[in-house]
Protein backbone atom coordinates (compact mmCIF):
# COMPACT_ATOMS: atom_id res chain seq x y z
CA UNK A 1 21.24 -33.42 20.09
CA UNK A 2 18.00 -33.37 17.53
CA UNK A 3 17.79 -31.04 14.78
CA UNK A 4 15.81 -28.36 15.96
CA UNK A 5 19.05 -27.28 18.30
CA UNK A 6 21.91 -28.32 16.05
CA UNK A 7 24.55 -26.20 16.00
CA UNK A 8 24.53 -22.99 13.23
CA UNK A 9 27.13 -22.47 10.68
CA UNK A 10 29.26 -19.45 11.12
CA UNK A 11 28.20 -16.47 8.85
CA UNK A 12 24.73 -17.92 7.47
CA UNK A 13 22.16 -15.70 6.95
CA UNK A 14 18.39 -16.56 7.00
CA UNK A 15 16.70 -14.09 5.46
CA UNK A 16 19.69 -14.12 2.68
CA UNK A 17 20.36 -18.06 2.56
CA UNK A 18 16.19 -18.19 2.24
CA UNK A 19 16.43 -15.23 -0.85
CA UNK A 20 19.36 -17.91 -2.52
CA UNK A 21 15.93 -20.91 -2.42
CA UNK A 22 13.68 -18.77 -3.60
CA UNK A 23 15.77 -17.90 -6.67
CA UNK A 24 16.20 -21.52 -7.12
CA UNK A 25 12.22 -22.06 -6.91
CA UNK A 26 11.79 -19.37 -9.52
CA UNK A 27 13.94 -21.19 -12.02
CA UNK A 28 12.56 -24.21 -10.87
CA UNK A 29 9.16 -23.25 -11.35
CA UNK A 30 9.32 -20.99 -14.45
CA UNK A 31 6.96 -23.09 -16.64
CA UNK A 32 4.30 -22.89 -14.24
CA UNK A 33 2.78 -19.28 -14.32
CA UNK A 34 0.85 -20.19 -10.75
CA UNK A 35 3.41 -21.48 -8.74
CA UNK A 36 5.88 -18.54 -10.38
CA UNK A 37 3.68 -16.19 -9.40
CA UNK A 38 3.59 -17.48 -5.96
CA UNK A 39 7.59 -17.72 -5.58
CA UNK A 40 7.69 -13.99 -7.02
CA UNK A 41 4.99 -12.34 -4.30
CA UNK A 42 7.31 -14.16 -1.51
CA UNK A 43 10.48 -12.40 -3.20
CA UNK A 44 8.93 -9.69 -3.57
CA UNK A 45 7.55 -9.95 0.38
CA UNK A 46 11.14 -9.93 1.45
CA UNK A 47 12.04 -6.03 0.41
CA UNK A 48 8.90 -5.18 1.55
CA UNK A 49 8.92 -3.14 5.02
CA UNK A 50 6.71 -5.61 7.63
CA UNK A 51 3.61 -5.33 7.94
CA UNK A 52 1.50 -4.65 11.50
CA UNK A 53 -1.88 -5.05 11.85
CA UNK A 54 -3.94 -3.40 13.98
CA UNK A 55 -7.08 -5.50 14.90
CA UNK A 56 -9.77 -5.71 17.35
CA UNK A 57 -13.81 -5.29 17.48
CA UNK A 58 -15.00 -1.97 16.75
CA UNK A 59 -14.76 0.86 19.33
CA UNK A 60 -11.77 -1.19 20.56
CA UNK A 61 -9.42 2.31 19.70
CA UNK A 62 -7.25 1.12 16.89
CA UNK A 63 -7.35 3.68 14.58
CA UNK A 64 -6.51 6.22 17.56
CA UNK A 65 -3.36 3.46 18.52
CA UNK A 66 -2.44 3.75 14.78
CA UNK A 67 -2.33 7.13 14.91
CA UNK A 68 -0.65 7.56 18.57
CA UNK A 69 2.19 4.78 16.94
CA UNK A 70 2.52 7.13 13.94
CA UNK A 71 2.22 10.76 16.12
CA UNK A 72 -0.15 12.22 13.83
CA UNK A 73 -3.96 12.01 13.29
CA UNK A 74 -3.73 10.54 10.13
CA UNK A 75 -6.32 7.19 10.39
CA UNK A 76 -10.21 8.43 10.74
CA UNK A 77 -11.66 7.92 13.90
CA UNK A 78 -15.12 8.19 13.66
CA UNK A 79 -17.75 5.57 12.28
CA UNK A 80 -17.56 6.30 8.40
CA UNK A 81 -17.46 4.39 5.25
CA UNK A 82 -13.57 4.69 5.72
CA UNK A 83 -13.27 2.60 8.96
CA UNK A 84 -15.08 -0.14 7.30
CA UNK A 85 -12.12 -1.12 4.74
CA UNK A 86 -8.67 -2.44 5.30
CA UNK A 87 -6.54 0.64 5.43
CA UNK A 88 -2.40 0.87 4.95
CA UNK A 89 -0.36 3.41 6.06
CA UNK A 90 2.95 3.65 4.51
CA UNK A 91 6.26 6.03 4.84
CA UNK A 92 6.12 7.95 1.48
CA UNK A 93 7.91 11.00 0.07
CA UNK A 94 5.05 12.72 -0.52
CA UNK A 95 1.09 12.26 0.39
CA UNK A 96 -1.15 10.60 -1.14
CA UNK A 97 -3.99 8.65 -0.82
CA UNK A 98 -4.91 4.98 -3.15
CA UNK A 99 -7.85 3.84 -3.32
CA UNK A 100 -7.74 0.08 -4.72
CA UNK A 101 -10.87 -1.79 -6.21
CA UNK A 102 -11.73 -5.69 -5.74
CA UNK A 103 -11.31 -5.79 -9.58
CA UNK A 104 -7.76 -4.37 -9.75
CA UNK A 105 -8.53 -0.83 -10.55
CA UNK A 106 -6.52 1.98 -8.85
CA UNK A 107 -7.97 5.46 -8.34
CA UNK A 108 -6.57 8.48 -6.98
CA UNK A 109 -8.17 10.36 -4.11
CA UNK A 110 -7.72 13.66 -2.91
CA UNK A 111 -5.52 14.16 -0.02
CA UNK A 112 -7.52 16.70 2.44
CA UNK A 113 -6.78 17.52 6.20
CA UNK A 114 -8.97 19.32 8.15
CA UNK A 115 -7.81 21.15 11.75
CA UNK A 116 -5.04 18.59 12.04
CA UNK A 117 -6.65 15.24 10.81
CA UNK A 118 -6.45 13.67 7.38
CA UNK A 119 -10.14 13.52 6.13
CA UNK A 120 -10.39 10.29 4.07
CA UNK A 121 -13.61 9.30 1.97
CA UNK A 122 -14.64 7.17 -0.56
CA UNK A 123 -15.96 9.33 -3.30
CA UNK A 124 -18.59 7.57 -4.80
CA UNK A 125 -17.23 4.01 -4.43
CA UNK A 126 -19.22 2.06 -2.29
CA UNK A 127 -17.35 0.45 0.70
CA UNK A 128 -18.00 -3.36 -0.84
CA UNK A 129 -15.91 -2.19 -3.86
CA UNK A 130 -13.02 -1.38 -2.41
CA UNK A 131 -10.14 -3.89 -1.86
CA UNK A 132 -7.91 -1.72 0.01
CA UNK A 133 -7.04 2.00 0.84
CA UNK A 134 -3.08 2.81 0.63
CA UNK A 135 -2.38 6.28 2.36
CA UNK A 136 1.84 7.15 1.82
CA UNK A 137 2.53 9.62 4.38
CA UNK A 138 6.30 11.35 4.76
CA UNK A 139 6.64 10.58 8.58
CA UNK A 140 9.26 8.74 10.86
CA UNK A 141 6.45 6.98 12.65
CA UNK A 142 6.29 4.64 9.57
CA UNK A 143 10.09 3.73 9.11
CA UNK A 144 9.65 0.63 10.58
CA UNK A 145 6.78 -0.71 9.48
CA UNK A 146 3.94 -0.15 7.76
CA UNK A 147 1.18 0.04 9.92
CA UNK A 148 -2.48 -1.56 8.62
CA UNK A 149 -6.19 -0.31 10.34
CA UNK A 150 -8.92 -3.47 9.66
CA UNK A 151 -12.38 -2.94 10.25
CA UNK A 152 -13.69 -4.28 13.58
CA UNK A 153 -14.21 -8.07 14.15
CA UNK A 154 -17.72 -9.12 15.25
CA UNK A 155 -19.12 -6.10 14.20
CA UNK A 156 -23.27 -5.64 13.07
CA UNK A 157 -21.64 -5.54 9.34
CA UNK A 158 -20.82 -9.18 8.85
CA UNK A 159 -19.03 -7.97 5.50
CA UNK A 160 -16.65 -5.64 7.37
CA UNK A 161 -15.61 -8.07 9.48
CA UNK A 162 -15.12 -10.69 7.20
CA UNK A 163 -12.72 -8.35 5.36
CA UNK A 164 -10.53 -8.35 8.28
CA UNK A 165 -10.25 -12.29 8.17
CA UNK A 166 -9.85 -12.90 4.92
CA UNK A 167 -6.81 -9.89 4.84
CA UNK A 168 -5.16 -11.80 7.51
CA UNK A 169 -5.97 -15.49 6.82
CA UNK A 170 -5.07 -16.07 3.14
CA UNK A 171 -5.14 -19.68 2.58
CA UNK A 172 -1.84 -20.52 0.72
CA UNK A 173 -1.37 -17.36 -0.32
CA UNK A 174 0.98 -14.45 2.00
CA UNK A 175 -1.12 -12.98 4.90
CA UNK A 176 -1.68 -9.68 4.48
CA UNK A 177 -0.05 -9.05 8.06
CA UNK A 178 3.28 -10.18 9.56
CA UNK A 179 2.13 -9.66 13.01
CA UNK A 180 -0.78 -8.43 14.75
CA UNK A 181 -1.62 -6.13 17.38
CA UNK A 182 -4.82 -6.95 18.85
CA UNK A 183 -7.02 -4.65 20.99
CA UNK A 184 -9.63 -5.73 23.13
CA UNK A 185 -11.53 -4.24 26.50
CA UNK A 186 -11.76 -7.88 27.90
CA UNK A 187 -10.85 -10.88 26.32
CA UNK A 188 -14.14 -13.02 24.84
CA UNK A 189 -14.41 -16.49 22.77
CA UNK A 190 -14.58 -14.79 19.62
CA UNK A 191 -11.66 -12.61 20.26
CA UNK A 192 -9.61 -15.86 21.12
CA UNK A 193 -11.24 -17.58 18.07
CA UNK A 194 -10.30 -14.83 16.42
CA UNK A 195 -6.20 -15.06 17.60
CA UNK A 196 -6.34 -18.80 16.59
CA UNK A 197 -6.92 -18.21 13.35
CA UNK A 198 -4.58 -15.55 13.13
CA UNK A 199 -1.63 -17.61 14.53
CA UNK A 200 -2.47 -20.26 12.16
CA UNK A 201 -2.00 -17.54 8.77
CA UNK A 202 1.12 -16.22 10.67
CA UNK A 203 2.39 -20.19 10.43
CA UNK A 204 1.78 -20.81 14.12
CA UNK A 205 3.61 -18.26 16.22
CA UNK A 206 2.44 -16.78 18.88
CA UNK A 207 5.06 -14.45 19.06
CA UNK A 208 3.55 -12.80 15.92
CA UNK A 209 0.32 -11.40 18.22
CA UNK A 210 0.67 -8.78 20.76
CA UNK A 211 -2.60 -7.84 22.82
CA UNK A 212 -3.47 -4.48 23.92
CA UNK A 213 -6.35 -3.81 26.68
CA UNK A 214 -7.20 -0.84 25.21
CA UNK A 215 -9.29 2.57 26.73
CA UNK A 216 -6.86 0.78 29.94
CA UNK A 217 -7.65 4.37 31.76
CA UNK A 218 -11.45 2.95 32.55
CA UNK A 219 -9.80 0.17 34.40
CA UNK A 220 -10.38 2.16 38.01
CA UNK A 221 -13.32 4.40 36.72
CA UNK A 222 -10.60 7.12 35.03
CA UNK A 223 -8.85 7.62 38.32
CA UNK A 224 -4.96 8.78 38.34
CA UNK A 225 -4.87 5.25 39.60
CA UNK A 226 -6.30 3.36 36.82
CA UNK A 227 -3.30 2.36 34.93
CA UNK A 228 -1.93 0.32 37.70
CA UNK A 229 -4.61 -1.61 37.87
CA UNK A 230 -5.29 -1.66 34.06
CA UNK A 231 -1.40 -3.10 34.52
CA UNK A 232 -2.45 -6.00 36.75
CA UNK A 233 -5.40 -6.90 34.78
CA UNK A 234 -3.16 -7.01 32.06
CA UNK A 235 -0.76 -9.75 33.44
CA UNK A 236 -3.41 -11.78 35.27
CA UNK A 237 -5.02 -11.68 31.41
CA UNK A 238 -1.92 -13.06 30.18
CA UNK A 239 -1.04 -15.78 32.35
CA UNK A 240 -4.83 -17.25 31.25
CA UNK A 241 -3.62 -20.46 29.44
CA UNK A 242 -5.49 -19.48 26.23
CA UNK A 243 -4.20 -16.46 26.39
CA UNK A 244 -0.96 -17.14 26.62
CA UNK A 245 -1.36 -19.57 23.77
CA UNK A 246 -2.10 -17.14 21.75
CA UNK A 247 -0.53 -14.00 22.05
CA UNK A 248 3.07 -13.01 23.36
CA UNK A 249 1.82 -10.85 25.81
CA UNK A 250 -0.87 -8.32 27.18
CA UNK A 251 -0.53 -4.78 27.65
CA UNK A 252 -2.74 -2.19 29.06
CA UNK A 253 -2.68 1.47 27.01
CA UNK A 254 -4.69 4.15 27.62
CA UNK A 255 -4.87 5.32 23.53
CA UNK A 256 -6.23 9.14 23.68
CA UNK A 257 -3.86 9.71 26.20
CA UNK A 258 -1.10 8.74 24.56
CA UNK A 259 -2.51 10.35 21.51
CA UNK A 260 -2.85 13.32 22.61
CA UNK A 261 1.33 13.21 24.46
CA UNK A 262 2.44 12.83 21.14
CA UNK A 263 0.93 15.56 19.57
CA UNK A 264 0.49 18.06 22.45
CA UNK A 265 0.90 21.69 20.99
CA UNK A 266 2.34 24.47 23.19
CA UNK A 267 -1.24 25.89 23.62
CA UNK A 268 -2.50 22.52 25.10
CA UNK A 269 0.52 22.92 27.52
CA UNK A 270 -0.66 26.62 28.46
CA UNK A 271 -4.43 25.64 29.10
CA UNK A 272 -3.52 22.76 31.13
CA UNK A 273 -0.79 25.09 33.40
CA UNK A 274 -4.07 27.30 33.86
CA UNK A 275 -5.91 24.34 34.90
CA UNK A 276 -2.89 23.48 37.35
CA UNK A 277 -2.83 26.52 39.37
CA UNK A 278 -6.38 27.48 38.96
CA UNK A 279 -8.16 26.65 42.49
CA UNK A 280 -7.88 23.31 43.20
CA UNK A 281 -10.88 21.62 44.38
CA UNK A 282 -12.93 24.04 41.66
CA UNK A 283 -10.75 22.38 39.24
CA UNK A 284 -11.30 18.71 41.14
CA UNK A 285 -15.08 19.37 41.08
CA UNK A 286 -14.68 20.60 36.97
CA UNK A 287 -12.86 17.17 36.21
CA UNK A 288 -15.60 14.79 37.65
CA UNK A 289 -17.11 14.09 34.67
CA UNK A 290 -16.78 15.47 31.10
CA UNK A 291 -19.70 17.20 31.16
CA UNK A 292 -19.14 19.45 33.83
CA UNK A 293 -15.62 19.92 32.51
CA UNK A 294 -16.85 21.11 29.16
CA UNK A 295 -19.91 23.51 30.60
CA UNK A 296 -20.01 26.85 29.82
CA UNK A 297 -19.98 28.38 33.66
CA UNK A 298 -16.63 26.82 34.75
CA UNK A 299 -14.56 28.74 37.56
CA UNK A 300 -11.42 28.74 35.74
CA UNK A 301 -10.04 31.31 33.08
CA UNK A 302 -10.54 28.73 30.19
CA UNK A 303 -13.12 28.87 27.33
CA UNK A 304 -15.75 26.35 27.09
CA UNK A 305 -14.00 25.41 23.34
CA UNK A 306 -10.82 25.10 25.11
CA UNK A 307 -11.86 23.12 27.54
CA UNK A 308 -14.19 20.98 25.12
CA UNK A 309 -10.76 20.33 22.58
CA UNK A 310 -8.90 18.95 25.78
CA UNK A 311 -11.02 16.39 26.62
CA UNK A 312 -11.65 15.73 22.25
CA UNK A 313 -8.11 15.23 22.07
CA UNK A 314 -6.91 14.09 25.47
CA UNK A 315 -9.59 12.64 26.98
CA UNK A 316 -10.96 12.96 30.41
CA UNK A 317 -8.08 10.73 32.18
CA UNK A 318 -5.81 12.54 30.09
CA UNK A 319 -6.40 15.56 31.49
CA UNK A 320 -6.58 14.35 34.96
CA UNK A 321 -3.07 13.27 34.36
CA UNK A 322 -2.00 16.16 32.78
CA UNK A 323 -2.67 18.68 35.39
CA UNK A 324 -1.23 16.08 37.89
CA UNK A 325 1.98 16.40 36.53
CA UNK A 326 2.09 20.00 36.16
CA UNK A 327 0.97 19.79 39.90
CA UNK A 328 3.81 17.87 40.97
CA UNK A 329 6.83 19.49 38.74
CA UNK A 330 6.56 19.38 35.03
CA UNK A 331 7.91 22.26 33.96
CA UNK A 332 7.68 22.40 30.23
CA UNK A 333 5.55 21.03 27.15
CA UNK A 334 8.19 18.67 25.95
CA UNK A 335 8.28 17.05 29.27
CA UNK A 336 4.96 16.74 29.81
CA UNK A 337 4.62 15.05 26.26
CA UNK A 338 7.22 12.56 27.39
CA UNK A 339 5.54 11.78 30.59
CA UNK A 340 1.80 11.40 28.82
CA UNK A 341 3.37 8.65 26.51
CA UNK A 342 5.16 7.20 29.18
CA UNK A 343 2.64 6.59 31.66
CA UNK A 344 -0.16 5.92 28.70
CA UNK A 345 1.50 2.39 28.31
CA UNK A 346 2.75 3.45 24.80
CA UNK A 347 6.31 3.72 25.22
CA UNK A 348 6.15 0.51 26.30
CA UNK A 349 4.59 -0.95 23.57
CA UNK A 350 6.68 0.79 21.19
CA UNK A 351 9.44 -1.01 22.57
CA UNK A 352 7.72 -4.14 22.36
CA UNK A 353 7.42 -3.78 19.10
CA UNK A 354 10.65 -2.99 17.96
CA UNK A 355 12.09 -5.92 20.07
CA UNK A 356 9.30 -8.51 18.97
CA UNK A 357 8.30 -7.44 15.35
CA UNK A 358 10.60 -4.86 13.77
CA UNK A 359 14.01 -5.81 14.72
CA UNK A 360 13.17 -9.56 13.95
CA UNK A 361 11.54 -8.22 10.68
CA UNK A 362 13.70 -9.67 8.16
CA UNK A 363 13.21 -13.61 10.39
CA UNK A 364 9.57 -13.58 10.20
CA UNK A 365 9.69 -12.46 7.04
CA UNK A 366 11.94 -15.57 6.04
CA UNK A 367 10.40 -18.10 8.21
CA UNK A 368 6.87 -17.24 6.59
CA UNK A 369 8.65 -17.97 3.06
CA UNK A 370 9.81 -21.01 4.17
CA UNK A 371 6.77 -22.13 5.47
CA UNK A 372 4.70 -21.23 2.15
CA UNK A 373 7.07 -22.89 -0.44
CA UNK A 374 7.30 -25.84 2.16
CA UNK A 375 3.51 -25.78 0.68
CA UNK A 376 3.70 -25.23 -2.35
CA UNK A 377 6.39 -27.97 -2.87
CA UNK A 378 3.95 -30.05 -1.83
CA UNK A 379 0.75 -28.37 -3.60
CA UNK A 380 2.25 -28.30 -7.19
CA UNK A 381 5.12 -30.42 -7.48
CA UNK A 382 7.55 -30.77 -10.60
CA UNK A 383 10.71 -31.84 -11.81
CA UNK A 384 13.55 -30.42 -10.15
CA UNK A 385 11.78 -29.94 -6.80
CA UNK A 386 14.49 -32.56 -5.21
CA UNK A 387 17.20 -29.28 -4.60
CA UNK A 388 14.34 -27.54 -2.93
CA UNK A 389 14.00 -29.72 -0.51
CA UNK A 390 17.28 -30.17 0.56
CA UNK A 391 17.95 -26.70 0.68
CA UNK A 392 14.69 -26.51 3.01
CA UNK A 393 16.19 -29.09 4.88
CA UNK A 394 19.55 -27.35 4.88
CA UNK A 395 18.37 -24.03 5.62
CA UNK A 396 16.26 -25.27 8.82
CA UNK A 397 19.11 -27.30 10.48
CA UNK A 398 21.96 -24.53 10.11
CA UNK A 399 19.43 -21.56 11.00
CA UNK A 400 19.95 -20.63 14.65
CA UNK A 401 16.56 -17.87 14.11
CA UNK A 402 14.47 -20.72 13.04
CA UNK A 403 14.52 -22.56 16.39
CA UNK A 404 14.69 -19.42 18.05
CA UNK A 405 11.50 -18.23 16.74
CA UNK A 406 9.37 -21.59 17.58
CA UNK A 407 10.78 -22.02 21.27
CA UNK A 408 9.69 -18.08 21.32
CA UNK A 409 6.12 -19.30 20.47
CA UNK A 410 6.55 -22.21 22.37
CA UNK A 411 7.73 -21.33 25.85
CA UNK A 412 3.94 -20.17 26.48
CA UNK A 413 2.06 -22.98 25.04
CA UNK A 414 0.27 -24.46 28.69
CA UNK A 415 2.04 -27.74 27.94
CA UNK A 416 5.41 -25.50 27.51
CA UNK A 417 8.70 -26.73 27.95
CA UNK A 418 9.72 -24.96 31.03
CA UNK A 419 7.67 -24.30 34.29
CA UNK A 420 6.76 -20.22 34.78
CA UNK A 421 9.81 -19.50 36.61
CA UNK A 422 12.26 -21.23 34.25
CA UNK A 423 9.98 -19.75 31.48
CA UNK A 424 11.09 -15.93 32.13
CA UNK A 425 14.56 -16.81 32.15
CA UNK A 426 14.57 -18.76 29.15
CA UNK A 427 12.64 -16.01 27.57
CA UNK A 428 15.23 -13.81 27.93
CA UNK A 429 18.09 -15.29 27.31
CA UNK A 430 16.35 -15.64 23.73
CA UNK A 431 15.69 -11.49 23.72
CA UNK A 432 12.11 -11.48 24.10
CA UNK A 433 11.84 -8.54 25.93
CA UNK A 434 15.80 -6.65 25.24
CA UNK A 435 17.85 -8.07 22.87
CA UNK A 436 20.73 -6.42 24.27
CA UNK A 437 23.50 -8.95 26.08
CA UNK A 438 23.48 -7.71 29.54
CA UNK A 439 19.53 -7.77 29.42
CA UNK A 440 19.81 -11.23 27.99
CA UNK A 441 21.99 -12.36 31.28
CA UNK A 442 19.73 -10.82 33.85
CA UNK A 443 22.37 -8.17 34.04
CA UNK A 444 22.33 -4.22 34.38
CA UNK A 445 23.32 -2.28 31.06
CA UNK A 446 26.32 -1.16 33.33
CA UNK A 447 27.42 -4.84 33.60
CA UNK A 448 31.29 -4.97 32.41
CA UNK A 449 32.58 -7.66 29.57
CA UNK A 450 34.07 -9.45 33.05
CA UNK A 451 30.62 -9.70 34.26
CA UNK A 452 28.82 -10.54 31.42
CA UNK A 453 31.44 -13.64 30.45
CA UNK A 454 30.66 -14.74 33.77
CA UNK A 455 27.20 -14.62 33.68
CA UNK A 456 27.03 -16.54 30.05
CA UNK A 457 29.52 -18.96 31.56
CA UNK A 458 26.92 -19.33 34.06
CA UNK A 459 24.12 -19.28 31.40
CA UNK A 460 25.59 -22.64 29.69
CA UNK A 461 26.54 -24.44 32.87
CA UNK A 462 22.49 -23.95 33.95
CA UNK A 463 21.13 -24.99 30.41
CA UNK A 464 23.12 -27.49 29.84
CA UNK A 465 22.40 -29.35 33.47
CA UNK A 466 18.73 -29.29 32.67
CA UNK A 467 19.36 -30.68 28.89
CA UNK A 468 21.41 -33.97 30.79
CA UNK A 469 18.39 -33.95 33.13
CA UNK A 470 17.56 -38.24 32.70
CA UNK A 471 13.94 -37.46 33.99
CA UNK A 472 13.11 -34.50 31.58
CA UNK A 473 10.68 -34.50 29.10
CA UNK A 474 11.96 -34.39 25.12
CA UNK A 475 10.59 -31.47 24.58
CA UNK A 476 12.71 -29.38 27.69
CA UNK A 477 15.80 -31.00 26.48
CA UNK A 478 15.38 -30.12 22.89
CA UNK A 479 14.75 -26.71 24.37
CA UNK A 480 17.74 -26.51 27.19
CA UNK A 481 20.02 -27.66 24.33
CA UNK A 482 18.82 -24.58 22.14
CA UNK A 483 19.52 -22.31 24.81
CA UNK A 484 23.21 -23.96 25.30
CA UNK A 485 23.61 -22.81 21.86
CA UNK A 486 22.26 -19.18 22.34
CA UNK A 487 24.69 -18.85 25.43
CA UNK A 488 27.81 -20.33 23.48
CA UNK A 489 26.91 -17.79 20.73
CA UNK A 490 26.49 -15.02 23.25
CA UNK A 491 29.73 -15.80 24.77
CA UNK A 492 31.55 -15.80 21.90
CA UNK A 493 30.39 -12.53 20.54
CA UNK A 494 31.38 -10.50 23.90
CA UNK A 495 34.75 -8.65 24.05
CA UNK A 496 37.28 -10.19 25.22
CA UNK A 497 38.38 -8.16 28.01
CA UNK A 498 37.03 -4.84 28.94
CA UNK A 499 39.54 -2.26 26.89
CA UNK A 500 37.79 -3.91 23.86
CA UNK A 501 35.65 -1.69 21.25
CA UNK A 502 32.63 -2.77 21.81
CA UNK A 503 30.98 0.43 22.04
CA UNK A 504 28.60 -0.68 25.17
CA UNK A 505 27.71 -3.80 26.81
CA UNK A 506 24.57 -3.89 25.22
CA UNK A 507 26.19 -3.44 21.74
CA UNK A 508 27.40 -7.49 20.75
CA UNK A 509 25.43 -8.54 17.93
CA UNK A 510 22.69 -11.21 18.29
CA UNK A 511 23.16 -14.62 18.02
CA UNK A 512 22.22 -16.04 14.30
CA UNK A 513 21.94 -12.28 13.54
């Protein structure tokens, strides 16, 4: 068996085993005040929430994605000075808005919202000044993470895009991102140009990029339709081999919509159940285009403002969809929320997030550490350095995450280790989509402990068949054999009958976890 699938050590840690080498590399490297400095920003890295960044060329919709992730209308949406600087939104007890200066000065600005929407400005700083802008904002949306609007990429201001690369692609210092979301309409060279040089900050995982098709509602012209086939553009996009290269996976979300879902007030509920049993093809005719939605003359008791905030904050498709649903049964406001996100595409990504980024926070976290003293090991070396590299060499061959993590990436390189078919499987066994056992197995979340043993039983027989396969190639055997090991570990962490406490069948821990 090589190294990259040897067998873990029972109760090892990554993130923790990887703090234990960094506090070695501090004492270490405590005479050299660059190198120090670099061990102490990856410590300090670690306790750090991860960081998401939103990316994509301008118009693409991300500050209206940051602010449907978040459920408030706190990133600025239109074209100012504000939109052209890197902008971080963090969970804070109170608000307040940072601005910081390319030569280290920190300034105060005032915090001002206006119907709704945090108002953000420069003051008299000039856009080329500013570093960074750090809004704290007391909201669940940013538990997880903290979420990060760049400016657009191949935009007319050459600066403002080049703000966005250099924030992501640091050289041997941190990124400024742990993983990307990236938005694009349709997928160009410089966007993939873009992603390469991304995955190459983010130490060469494409399982750090997810790509959103974003505005997917134009898909089929704004039809009720559109998101289906905004859906299959999305996974014929992400079977492209440079695609699939270079991000995890594509998904289509229709932003204002889902906006608009999450913060739908009762009165937007009331104006669109007027719209729903208003006449219906006066109200068909009215929802042709915006325009003839918002004029003043429309047959429906609705005023023009009304009418002309619905499609501001829902857009067109959005209320298309809305009155739809109202049509066909929704009943209430929270419901119709629910169903908005739903069928936006967001709840989806949200998911994805939590199952790709968040929840393997603390990993990428690590393995990003580990890649960037790797470096500077070999950058500044010094006396002493010899118990660094054994524990590098130590942590990488007992880490199951590690492996994990690269095979992740791996699995969707075109020259991959498993054909597409195999590919899924594999893919889930390692949690890329539910990290929950009975999704793991291919099973229902109803699956009992009998079931799931069998299935894992299963799971090992399968892999490790393929790993004694004489004609495979070393790089599917090295991979089969890392799946044996992520079975085994499954199996072992499942009760042992079904009377056990294991709260559900999608409660066992994770393997490595």
């Amino acid at each position: 068996m090589t190294e990259l699938a040897r067998a873990p050590q029972p109760g090892r840690a990554l993130p923790a085993d990887v703090r234990g080498l960094l506090d070695v590399a501090a004492d270490v490297h405590r005479d050299s005040p660059v190198a120090a400095a670099r061990v102490r920003a990856l410590q300090e890295r670690l306790d750090e929430p991860l960081r998401v960044a939103l990316a994509g060329r301008v118009k693409a919709g991300k500050s209206t994605l940051l602010n449907a992730l978040v459920g408030e209308r706190i990133a600025p949406t239109d074209a100012g000075e504000c939109t052209r600087v890197v902008t971080w939104y963090r969970r804070g007890a109170v608000p307040r808005v940072v601005l910081h200066s390319l030569d280290g000065a920190r300034r105060p600005l005032p915090v001002r919202r206006v119907r709704g929407e945090l108002r953000l400005e420069l003051a008299e700083a000039a856009a080329e000044q500013v570093e960074r802008l750090v809004v704290d904002w007391p909201t669940a949306g940013l538990a997880a993470a903290t979420l990060i609007d760049t400016p657009g990429i191949s935009s007319l201001s050459a600066e403002a895009s080049a703000r966005t690369q250099a924030f992501l692609d640091a050289g041997d210092q941190l990124s400024g991102a742990d993983a990307v979301v990236f938005l694009t309409r349709q997928f160009q060279p410089a966007d993939l140009a873009f992603l390469a040089a991304v995955q190459r900050a983010c130490g060469g995982l494409a399982t750090t990029t997810l790509s959103v098709l974003s505005r997917a509602d134009d898909a089929g012209g704004g039809q009720l339709d559109a998101l289906i086939a905004a859906g299959e553009l999305a996974r014929r996009t992400a079977e492209l081999p440079a695609v699939r290269a270079l991000s995890s996976t594509v998904l289509p979300v229709a932003g204002l919509m889902a906006l608009g879902g999450r913060t739908l007030r009762h009165a937007d509920f009331v104006a669109f159940r007027a719209l729903a049993r208003a006449d219906r093809s006066a109200v068909e005719t009215m929802l042709l285009t915006a325009d003839r939605f918002r004029r003043p003359d429309a047959p429906v008791d609705l005023s023009a403002e009304v009418r002309r905030g619905l499609v501001e904050r829902f857009g067109l498709f959005g209320v298309r969809m809305a009155v739809a649903l109202l049509r066909t049964g929704v009943q209430d406001a929270p419901t119709l929320a629910d169903q908005l996100v739903t069928r936006s595409g967001l709840a989806e990504l949200q998911r994805l997030l939590a199952v790709q980024f968040t929840d393997r926070g603390d990993q990428l976290k690590a393995a990003t550490a580990l890649r960037l003293l790797e470096r500077l090991l070999r950058e500044v070396p010094t006396d002493g350095d010899d118990v660094l590299w054994r524990g590098l060499d130590r942590v990488r061959s007992e880490s199951l995450e590690l492996p994990e993590l690269e095979l992740l990436s791996r699995t969707r390189l075109p020259d991959g280790p498993f054909p597409p078919e195999t590919r899924e499987v594999a893919e889930r066994l390692l949690g890329a989509t539910d990290p929950s056992p009975a999704a793991r197995l291919g099973l229902p979340p109803t699956a009992s402990a009998e079931q799931l043993r069998a299935a894992a039983h299963e799971a090992v027989r399968r892999w490790q068949e393929r790993a004694a396969d004489p004609l495979a190639r070393r790089t599917t055997v090295d991979a089969a054999e890392l799946l044996v090991l992520e079975a085994e570990s499954l199996l072992a962490a499942l009760p042992a009958d079904d009377g056990a406490d294991d709260g559900s069948a999608g409660g066992a821990p994770r393997p490595g976890a």
